[in-house]
N, C-alpha and C. Protein backbone atom coordinates (compact mmCIF):
# COMPACT_ATOMS: atom_id res chain seq x y z
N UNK A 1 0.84 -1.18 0.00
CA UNK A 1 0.00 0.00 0.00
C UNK A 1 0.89 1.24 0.00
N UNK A 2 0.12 2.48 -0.79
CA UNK A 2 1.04 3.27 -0.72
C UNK A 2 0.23 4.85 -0.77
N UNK A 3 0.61 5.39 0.06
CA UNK A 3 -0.50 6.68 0.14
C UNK A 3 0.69 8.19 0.23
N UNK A 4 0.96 9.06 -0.27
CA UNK A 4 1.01 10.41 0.16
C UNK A 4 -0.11 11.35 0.56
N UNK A 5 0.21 11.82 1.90
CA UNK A 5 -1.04 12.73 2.51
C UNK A 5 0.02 13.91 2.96
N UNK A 6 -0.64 14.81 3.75
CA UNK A 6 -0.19 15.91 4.30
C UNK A 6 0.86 15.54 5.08
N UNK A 7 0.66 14.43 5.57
CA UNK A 7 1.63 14.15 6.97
C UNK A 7 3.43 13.57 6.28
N UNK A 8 3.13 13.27 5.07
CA UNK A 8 4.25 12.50 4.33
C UNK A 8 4.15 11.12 3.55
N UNK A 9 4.74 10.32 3.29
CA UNK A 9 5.09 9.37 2.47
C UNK A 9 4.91 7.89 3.76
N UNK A 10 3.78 7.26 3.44
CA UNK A 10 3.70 5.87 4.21
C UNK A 10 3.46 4.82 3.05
N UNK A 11 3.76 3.61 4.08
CA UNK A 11 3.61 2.55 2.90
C UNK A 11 4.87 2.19 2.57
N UNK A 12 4.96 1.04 1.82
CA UNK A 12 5.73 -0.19 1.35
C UNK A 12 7.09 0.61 0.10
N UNK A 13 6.09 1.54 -0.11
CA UNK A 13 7.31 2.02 -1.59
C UNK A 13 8.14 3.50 -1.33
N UNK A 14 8.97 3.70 -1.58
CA UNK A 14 9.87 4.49 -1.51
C UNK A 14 9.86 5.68 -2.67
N UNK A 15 10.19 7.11 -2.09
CA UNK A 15 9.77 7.86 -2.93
C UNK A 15 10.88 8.64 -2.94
N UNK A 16 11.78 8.80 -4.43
CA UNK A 16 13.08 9.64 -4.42
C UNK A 16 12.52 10.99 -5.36
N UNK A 17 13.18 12.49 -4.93
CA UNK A 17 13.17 12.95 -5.31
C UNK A 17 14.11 13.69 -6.05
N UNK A 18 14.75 14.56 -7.26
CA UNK A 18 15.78 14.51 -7.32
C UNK A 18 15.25 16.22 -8.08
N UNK A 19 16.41 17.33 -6.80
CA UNK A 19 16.38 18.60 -7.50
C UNK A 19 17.27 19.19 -8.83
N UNK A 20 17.19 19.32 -9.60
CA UNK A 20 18.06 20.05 -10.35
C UNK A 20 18.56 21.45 -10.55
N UNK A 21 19.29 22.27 -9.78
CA UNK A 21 19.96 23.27 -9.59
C UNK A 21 19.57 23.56 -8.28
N UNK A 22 21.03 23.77 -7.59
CA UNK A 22 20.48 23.94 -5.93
C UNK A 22 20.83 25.69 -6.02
N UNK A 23 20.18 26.64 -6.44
CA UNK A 23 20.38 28.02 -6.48
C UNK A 23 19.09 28.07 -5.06
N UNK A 24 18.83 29.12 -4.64
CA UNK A 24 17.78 29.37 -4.21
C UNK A 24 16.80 28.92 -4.26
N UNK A 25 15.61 28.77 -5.19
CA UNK A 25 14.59 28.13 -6.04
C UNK A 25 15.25 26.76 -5.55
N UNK A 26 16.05 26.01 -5.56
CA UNK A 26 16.05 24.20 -5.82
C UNK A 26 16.09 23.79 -4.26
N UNK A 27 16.88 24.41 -3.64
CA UNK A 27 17.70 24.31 -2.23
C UNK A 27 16.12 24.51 -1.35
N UNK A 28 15.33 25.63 -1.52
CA UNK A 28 13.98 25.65 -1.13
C UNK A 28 13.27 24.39 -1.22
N UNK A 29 12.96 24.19 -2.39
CA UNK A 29 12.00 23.23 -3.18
C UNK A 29 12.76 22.09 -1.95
N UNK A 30 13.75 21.56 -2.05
CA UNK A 30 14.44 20.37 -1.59
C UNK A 30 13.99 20.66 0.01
N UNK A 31 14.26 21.42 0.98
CA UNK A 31 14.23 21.76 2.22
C UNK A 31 12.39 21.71 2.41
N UNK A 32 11.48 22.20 1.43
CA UNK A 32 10.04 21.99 1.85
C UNK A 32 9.49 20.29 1.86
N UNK A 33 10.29 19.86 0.91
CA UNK A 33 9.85 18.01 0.89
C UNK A 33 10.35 17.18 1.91
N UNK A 34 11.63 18.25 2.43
CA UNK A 34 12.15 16.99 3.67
C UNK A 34 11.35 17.48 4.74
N UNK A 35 11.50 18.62 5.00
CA UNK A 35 10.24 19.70 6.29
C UNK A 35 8.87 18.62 5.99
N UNK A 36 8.07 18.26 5.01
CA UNK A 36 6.98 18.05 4.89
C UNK A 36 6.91 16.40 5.05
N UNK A 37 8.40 15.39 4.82
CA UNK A 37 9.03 14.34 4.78
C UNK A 37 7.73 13.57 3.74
N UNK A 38 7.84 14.49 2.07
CA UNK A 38 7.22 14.20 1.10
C UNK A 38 8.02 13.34 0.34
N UNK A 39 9.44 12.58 0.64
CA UNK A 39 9.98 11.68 0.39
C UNK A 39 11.07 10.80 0.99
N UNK A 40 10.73 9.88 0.57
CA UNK A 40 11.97 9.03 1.19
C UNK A 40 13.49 9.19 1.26
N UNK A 41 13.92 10.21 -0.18
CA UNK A 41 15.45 10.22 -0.28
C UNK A 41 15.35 11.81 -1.26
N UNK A 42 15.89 12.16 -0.46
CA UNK A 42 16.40 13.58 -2.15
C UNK A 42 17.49 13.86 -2.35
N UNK A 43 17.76 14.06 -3.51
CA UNK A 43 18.96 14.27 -4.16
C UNK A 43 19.38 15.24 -4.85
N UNK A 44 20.35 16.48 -4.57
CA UNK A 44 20.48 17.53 -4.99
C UNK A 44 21.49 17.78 -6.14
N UNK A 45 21.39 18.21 -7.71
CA UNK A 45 22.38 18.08 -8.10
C UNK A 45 22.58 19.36 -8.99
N UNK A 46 23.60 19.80 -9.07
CA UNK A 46 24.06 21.12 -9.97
C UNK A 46 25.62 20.75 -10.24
N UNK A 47 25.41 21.80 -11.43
CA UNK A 47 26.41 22.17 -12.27
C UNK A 47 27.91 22.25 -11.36
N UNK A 48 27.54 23.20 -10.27
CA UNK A 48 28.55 23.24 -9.27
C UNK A 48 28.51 22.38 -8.44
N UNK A 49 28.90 21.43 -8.14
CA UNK A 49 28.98 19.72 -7.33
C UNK A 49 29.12 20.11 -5.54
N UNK A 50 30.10 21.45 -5.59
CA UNK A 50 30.23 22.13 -3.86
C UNK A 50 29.39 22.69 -4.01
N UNK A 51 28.61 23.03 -4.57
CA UNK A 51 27.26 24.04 -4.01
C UNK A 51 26.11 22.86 -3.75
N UNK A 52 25.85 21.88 -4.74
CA UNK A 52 25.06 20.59 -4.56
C UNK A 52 25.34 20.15 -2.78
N UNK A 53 26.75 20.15 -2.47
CA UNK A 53 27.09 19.15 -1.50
C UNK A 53 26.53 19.76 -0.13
N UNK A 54 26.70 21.57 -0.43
CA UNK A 54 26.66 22.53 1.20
C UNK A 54 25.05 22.45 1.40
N UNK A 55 24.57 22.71 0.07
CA UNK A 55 22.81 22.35 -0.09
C UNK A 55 22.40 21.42 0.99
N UNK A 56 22.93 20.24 0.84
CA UNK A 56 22.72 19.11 1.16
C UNK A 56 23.11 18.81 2.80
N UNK A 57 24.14 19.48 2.96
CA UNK A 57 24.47 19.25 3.86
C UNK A 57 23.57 20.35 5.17
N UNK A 58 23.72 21.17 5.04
CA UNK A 58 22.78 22.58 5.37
C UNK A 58 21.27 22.09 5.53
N UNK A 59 20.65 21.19 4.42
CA UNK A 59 19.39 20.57 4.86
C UNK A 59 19.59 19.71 5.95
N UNK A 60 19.88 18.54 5.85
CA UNK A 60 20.82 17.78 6.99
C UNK A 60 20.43 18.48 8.22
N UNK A 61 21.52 19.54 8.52
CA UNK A 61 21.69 19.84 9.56
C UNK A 61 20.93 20.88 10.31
N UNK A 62 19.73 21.39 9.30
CA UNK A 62 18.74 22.27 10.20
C UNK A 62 17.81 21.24 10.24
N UNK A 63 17.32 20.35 9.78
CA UNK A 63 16.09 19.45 10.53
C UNK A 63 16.32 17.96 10.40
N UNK A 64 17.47 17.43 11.71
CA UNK A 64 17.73 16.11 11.60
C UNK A 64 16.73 15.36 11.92
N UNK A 65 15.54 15.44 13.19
CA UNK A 65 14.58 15.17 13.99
C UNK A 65 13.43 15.59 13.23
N UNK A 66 13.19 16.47 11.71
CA UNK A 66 12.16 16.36 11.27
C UNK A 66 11.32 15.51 10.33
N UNK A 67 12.43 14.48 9.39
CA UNK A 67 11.83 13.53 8.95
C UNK A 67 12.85 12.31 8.76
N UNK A 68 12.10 11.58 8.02
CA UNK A 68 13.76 10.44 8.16
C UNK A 68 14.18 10.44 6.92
N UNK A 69 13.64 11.57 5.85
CA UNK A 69 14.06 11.56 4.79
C UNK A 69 15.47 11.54 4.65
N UNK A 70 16.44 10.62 3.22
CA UNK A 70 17.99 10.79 3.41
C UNK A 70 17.88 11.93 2.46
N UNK A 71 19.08 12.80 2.61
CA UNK A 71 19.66 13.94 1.90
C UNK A 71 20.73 13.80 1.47
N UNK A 72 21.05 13.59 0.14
CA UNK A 72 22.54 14.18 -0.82
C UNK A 72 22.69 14.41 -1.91
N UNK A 73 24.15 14.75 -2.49
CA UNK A 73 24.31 15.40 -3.58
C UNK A 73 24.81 14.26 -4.59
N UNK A 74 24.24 14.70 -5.87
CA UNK A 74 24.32 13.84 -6.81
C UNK A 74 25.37 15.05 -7.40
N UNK A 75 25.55 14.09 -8.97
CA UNK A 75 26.74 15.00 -9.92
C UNK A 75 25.59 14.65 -11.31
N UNK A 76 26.06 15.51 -12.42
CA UNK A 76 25.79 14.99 -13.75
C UNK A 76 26.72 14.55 -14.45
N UNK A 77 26.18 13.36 -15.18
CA UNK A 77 27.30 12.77 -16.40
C UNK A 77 27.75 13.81 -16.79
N UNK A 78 28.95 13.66 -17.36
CA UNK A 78 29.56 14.50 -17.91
C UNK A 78 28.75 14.12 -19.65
N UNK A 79 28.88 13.37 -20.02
CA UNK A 79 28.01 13.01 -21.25
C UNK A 79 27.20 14.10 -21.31
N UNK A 80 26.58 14.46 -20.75
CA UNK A 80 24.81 15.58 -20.73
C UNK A 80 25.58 16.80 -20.29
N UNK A 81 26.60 17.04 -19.58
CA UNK A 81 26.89 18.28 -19.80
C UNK A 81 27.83 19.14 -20.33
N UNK A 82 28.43 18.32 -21.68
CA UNK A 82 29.32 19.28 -22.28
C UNK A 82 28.24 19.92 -23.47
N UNK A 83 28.97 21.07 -23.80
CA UNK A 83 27.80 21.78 -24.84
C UNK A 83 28.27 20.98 -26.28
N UNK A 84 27.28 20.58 -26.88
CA UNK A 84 27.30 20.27 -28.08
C UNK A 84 27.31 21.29 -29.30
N UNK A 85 27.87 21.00 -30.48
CA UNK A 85 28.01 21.62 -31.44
C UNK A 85 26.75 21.94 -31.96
N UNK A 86 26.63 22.83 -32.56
CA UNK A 86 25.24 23.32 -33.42
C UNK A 86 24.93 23.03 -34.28
């Protein structure tokens, strides 16, 4: 069984979320799903890999006791992020 309600994520299945750019806007977005513990795992990832990591870590450490959601930083293939020719 598997339900999301107000209270968070119950049930058998696991729910990952994964931000893409931790600027302001992502780092938010990421910090309201663990506050709300709207998933099981999130994963923060940008261009800049130390800004991904402080994101991550900074969530972490203002609400350890608020959900049991896990928090960290992912990277991108390098494949997807070199600029391609036109």
């Amino acid at each position: 069984m598997y339900r999301i309600s107000q209270v968070g994520v119950s049930g058998d299945q696991a729910v990952k979320v994964g931000v893409v750019g931790t600027g302001m806007v992502g780092s938010s977005a990421a910090y309201a799903v663990v506050l709300l513990a709207a998933a099981s795992e999130v994963v923060l990832v940008d261009v800049n890999e130390k800004l991904a990591h402080a994101q991550a870590e900074d969530i972490l450490h203002a609400g350890p006791f608020l959900s049991p959601t896990r928090v960290s930083a992912g990277h991108y293939d390098q494949r997807f992020c070199e600029r391609r020719p036109e």
